[in-house]
PDB file of N, CA and C in Angstrom:
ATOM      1  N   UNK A   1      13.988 -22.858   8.111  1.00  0.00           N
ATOM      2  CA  UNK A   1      13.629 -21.774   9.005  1.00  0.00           C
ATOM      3  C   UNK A   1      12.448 -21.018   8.414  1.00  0.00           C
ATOM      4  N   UNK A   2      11.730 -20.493   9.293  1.00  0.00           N
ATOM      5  CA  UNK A   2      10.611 -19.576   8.729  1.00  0.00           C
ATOM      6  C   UNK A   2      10.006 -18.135   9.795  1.00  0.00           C
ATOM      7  N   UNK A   3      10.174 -17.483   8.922  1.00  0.00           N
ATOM      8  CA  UNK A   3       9.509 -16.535   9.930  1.00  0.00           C
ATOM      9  C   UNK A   3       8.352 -16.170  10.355  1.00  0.00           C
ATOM     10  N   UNK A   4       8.515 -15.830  11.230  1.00  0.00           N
ATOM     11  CA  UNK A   4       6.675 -15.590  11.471  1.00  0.00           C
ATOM     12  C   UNK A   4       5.982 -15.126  10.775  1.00  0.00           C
ATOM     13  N   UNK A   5       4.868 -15.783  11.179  1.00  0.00           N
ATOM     14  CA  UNK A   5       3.474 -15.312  10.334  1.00  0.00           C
ATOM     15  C   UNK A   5       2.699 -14.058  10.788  1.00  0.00           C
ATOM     16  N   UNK A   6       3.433 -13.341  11.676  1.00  0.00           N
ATOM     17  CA  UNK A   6       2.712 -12.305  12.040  1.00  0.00           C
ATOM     18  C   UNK A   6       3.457 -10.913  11.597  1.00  0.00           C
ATOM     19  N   UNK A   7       4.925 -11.386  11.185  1.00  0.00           N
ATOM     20  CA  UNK A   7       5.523 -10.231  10.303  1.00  0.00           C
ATOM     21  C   UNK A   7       5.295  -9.922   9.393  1.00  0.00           C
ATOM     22  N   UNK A   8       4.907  -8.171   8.785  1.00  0.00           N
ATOM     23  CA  UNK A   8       4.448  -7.759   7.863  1.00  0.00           C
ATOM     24  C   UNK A   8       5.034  -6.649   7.707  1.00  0.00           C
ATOM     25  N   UNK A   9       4.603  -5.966   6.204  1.00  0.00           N
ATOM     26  CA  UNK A   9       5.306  -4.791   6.267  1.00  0.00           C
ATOM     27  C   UNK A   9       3.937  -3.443   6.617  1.00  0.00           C
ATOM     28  N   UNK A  10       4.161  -2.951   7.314  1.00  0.00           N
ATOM     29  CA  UNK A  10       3.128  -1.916   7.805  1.00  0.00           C
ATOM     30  C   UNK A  10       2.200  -1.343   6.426  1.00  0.00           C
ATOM     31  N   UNK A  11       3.015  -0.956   5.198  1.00  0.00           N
ATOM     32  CA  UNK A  11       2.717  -0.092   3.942  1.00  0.00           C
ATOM     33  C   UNK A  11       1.927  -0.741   3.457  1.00  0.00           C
ATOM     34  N   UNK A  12       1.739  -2.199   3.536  1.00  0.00           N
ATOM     35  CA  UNK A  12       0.469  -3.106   3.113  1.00  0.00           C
ATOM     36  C   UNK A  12      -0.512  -2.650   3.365  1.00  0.00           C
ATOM     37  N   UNK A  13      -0.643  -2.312   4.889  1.00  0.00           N
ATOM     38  CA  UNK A  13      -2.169  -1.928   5.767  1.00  0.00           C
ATOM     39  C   UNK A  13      -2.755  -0.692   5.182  1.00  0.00           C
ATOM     40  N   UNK A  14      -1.582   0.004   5.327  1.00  0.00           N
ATOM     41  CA  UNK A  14      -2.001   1.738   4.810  1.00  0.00           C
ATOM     42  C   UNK A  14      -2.226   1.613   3.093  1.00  0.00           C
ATOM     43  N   UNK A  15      -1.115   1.026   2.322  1.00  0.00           N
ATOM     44  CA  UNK A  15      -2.023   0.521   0.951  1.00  0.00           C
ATOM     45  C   UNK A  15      -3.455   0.293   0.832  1.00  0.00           C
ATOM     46  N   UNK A  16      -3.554  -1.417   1.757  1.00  0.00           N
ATOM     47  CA  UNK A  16      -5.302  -1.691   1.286  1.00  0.00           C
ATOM     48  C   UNK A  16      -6.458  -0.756   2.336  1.00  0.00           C
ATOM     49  N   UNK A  17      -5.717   0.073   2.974  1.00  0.00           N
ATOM     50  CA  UNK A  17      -6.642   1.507   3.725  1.00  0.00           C
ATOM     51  C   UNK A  17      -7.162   2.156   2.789  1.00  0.00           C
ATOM     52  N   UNK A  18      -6.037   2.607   1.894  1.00  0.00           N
ATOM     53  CA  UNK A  18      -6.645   3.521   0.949  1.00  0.00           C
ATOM     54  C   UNK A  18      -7.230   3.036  -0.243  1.00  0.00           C
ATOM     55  N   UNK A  19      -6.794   1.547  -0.308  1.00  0.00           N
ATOM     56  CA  UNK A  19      -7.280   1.253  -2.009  1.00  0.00           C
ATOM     57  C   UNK A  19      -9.283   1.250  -1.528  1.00  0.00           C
ATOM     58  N   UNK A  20      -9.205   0.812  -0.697  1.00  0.00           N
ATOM     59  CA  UNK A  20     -10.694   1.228   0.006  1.00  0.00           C
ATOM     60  C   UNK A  20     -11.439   2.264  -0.092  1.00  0.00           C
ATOM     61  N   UNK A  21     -10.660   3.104   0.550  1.00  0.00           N
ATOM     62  CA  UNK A  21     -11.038   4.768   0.638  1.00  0.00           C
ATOM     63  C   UNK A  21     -11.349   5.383  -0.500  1.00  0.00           C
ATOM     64  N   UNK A  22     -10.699   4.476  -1.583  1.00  0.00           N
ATOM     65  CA  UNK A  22     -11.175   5.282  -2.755  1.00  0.00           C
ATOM     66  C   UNK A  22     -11.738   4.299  -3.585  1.00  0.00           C
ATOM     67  N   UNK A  23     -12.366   3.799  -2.877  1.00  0.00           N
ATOM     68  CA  UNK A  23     -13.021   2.500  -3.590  1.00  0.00           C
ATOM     69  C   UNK A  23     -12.852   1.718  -4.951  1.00  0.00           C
ATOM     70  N   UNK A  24     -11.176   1.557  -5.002  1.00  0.00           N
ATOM     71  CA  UNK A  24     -11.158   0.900  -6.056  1.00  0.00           C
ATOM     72  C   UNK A  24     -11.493  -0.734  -5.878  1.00  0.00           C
ATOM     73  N   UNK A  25     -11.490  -1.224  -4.734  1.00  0.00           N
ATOM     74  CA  UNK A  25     -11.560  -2.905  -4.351  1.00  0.00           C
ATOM     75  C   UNK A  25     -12.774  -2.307  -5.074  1.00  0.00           C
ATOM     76  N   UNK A  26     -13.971  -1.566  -5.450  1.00  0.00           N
ATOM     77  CA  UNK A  26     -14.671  -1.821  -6.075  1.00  0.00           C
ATOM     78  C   UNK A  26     -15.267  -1.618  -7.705  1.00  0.00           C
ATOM     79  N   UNK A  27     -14.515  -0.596  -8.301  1.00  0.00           N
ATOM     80  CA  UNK A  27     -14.284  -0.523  -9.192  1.00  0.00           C
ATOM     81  C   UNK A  27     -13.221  -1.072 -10.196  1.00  0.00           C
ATOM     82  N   UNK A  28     -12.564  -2.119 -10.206  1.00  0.00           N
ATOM     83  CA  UNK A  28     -11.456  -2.709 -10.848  1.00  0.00           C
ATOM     84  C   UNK A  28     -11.414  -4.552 -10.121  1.00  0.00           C
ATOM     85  N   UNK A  29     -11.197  -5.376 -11.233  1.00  0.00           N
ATOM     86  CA  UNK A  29     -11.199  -6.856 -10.920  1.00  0.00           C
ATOM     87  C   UNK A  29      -9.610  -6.660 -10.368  1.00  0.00           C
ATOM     88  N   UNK A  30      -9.894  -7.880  -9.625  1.00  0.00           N
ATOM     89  CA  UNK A  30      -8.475  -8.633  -8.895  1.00  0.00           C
ATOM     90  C   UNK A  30      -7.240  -8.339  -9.713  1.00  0.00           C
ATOM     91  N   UNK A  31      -7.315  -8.924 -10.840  1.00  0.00           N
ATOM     92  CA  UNK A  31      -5.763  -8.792 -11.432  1.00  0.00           C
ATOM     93  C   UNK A  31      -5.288  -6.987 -11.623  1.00  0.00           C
ATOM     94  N   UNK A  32      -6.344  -6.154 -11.461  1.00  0.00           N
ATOM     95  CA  UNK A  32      -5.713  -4.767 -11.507  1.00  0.00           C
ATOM     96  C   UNK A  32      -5.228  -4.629  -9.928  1.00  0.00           C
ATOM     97  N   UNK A  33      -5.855  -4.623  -9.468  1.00  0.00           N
ATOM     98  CA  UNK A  33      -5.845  -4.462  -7.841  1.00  0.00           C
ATOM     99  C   UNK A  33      -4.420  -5.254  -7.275  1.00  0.00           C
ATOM    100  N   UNK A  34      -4.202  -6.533  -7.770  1.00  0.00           N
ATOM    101  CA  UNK A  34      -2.718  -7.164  -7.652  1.00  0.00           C
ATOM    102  C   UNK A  34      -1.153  -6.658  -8.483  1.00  0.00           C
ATOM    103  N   UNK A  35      -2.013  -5.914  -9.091  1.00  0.00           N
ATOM    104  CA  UNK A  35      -0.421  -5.240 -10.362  1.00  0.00           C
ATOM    105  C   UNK A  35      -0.421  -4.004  -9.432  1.00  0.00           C
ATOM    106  N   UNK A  36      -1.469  -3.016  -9.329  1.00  0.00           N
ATOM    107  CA  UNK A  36      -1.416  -2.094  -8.518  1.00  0.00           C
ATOM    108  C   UNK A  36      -0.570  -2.208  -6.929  1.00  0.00           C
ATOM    109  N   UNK A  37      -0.983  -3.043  -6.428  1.00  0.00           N
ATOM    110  CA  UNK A  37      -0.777  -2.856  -4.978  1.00  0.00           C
ATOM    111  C   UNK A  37       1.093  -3.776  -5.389  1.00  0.00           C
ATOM    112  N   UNK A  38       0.988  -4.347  -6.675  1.00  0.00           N
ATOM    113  CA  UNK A  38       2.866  -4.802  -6.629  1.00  0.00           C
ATOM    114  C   UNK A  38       3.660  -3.513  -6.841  1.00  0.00           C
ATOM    115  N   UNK A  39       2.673  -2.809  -8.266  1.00  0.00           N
ATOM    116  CA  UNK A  39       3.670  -1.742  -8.595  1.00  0.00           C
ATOM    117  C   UNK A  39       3.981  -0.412  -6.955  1.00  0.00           C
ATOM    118  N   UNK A  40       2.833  -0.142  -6.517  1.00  0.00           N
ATOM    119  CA  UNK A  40       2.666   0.724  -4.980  1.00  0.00           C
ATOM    120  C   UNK A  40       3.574  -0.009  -4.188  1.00  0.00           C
ATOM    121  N   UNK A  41       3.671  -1.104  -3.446  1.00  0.00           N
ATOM    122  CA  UNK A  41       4.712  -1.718  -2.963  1.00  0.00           C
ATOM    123  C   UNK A  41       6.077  -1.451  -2.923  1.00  0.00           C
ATOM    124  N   UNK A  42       6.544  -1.694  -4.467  1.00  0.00           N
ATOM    125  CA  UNK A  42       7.752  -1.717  -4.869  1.00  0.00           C
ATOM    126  C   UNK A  42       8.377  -0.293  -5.047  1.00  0.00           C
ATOM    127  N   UNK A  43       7.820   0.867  -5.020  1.00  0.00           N
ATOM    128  CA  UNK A  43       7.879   2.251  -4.877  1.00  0.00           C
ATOM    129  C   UNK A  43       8.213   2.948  -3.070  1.00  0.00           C
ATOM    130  N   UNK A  44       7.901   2.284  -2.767  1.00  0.00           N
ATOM    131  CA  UNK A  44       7.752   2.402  -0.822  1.00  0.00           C
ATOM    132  C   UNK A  44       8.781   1.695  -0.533  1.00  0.00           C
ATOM    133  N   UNK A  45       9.304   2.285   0.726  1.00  0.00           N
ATOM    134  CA  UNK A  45      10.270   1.625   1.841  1.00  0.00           C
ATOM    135  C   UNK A  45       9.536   0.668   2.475  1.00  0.00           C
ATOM    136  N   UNK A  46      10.106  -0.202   3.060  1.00  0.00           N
ATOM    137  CA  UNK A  46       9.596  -1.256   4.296  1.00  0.00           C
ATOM    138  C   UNK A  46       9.558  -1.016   5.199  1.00  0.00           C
ATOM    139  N   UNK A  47       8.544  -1.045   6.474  1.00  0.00           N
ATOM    140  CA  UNK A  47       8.559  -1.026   7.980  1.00  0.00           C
ATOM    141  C   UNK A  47       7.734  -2.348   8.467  1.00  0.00           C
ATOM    142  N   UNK A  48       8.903  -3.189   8.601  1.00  0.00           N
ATOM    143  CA  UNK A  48       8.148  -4.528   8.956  1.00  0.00           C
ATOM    144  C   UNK A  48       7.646  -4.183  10.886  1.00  0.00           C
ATOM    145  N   UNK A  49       6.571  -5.146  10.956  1.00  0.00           N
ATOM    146  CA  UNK A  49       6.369  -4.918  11.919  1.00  0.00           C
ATOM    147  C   UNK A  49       6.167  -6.132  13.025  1.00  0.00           C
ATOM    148  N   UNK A  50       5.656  -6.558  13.714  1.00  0.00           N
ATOM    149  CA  UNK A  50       4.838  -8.055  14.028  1.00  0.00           C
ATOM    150  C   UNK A  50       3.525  -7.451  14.810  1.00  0.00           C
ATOM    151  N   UNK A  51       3.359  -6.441  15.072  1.00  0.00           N
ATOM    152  CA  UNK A  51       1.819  -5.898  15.798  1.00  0.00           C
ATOM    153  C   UNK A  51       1.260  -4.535  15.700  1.00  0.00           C
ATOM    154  N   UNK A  52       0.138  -4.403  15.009  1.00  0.00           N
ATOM    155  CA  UNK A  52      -0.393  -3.373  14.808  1.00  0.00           C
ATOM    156  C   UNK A  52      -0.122  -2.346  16.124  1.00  0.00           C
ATOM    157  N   UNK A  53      -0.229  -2.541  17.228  1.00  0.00           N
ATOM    158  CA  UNK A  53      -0.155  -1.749  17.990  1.00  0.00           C
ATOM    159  C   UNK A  53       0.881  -1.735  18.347  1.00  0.00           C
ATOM    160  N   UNK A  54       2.212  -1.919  18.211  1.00  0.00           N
ATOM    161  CA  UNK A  54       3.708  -0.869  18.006  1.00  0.00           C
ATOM    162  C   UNK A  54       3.391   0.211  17.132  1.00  0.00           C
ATOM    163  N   UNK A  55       2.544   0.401  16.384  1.00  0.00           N
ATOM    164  CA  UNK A  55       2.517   1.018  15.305  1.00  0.00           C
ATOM    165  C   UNK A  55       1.828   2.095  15.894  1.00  0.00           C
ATOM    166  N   UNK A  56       0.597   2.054  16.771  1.00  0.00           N
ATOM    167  CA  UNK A  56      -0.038   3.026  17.158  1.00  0.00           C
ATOM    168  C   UNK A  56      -0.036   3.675  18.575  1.00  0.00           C
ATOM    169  N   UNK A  57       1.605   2.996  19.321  1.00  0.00           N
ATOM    170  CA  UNK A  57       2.055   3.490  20.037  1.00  0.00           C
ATOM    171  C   UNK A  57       3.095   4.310  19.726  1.00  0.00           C
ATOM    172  N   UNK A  58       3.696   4.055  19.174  1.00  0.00           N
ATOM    173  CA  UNK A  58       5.574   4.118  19.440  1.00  0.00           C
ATOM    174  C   UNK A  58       5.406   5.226  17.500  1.00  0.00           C
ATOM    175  N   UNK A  59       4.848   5.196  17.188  1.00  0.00           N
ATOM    176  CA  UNK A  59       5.020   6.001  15.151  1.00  0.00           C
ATOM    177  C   UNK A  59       4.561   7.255  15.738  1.00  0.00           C
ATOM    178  N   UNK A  60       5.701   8.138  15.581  1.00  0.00           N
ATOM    179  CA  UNK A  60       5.576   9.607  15.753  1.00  0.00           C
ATOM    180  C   UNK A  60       3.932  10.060  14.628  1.00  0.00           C
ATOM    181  N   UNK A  61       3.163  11.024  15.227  1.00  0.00           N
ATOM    182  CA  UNK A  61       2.305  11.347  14.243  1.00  0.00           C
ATOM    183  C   UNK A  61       2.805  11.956  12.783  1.00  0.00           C
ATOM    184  N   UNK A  62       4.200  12.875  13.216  1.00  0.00           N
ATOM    185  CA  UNK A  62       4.555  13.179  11.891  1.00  0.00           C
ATOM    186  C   UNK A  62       5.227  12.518  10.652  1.00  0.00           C
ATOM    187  N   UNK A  63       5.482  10.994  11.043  1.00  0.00           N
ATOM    188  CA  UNK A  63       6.139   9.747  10.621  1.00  0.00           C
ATOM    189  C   UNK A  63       4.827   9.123   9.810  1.00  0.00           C
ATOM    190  N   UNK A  64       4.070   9.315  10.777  1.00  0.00           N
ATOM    191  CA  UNK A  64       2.738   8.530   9.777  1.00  0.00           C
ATOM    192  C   UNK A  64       1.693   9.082   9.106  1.00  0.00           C
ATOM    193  N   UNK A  65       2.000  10.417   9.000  1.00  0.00           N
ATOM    194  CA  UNK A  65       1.037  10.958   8.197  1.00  0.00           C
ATOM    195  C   UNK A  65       2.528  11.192   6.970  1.00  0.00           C
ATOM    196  N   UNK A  66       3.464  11.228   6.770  1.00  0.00           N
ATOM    197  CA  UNK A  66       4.536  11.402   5.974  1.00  0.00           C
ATOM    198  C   UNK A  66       4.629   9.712   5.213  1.00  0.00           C
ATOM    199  N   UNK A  67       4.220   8.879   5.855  1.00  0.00           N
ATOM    200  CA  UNK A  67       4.064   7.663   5.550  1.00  0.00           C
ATOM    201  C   UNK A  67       2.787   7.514   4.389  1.00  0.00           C
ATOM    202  N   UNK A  68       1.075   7.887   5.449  1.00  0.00           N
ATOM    203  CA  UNK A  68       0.271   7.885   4.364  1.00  0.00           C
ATOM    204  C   UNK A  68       0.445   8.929   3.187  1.00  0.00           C
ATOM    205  N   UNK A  69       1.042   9.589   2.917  1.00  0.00           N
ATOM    206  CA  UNK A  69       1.562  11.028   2.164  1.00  0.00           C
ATOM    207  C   UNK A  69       1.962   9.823   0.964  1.00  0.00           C
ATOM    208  N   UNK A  70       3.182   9.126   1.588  1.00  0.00           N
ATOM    209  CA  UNK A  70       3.861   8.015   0.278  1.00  0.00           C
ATOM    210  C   UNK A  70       3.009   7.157  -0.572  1.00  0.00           C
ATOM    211  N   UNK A  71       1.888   6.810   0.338  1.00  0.00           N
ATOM    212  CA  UNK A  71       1.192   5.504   0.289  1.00  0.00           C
ATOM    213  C   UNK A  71       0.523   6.490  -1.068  1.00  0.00           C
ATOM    214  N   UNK A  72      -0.351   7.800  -0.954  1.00  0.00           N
ATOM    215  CA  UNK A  72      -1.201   8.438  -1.473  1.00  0.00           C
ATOM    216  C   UNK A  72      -0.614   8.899  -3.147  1.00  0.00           C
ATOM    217  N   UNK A  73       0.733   8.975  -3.003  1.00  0.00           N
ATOM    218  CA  UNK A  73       1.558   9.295  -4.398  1.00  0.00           C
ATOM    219  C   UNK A  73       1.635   8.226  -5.283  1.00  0.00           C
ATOM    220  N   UNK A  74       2.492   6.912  -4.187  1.00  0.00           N
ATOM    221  CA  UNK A  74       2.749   5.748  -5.446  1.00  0.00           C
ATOM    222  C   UNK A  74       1.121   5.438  -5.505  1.00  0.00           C
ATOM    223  N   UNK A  75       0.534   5.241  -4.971  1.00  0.00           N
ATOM    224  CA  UNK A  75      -0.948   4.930  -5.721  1.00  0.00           C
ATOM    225  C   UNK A  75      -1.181   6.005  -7.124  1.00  0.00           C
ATOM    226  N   UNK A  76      -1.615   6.679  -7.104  1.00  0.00           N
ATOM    227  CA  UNK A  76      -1.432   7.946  -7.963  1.00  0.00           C
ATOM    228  C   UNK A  76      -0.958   7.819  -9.174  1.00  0.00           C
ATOM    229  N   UNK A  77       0.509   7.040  -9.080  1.00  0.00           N
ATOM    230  CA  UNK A  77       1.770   6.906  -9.969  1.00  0.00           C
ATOM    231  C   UNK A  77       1.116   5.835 -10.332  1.00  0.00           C
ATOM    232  N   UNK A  78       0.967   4.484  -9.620  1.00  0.00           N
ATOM    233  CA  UNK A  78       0.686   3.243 -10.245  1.00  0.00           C
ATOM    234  C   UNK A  78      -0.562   3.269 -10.834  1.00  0.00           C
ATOM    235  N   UNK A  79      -1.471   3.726 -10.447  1.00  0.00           N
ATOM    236  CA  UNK A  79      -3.109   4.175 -11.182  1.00  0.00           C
ATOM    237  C   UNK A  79      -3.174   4.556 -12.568  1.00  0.00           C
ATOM    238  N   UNK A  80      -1.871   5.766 -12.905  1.00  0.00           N
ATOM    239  CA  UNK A  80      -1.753   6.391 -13.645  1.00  0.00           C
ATOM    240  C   UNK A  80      -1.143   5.373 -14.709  1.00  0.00           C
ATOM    241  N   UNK A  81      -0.049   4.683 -14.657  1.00  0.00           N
ATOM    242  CA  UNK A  81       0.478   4.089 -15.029  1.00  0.00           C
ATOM    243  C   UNK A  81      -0.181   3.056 -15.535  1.00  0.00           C
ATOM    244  N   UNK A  82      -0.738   2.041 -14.639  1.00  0.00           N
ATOM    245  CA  UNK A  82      -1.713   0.738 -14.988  1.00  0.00           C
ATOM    246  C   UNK A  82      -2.838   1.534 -16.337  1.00  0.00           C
ATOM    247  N   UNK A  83      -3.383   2.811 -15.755  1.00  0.00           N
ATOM    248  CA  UNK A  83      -5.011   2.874 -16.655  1.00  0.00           C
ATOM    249  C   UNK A  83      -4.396   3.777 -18.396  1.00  0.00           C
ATOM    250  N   UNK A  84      -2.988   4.227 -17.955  1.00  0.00           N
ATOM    251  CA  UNK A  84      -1.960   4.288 -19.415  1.00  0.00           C
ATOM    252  C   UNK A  84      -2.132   3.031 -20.324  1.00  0.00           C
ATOM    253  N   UNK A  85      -0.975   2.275 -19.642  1.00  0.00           N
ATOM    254  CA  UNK A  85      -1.122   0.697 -20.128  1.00  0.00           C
ATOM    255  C   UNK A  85      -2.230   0.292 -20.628  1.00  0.00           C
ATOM    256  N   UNK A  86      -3.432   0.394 -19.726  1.00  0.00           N
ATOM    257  CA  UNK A  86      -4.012  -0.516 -20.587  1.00  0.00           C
ATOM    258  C   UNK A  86      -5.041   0.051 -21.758  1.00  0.00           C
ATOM    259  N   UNK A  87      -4.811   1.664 -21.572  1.00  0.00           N
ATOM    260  CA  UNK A  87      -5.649   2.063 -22.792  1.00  0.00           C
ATOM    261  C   UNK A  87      -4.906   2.229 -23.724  1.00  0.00           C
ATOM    262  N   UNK A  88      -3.726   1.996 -24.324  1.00  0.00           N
ATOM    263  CA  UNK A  88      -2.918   1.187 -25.188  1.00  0.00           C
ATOM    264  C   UNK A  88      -3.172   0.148 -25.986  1.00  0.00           C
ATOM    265  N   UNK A  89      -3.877  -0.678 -24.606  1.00  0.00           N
ATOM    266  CA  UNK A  89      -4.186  -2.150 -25.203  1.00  0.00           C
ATOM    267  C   UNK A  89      -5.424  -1.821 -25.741  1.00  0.00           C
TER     268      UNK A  89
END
């Protein structure tokens, strides 16, 4: 069995929204950007979805700005955390 390929979890989108916004896709290689967006992930609830636009019908505004609110912390946390780590190393 397999599930579709169009199910996702919404917190992905709003993740690589912001890893943008603050331009780390450009300041940091791939393997930071993949520990980051595991450790951000794993900090967040799931809202699987199968279409962007359930999302921008039916998501109360105060649901999704309480949503990007989450997205904006565990980044924060995992940033903090990853650029700890590795000035250690």
């Amino acid at each position: 069995m397999k599930l579709d390929n169009d199910i996702h979890n919404y917190y992905e989108k709003l993740l690589l929204d912001h890893l943008v916004e603050l331009r780390l896709d450009q300041n940091h290689d791939n393997e930071y950007l993949a520990d980051l967006c595991c450790i951000v992930l794993n900090q967040l609830p799931s809202k699987y979805i199968r279409y962007e636009v359930d999302m921008a019908f039916y998501l109360p505004q105060t649901e999704r700005f309480e949503m990007l609110m989450k997205v904006r912390e565990a980044v924060k946390k995992a940033k903090d955390f990853l650029d700890t780590q590795r000035d250690k190393n």
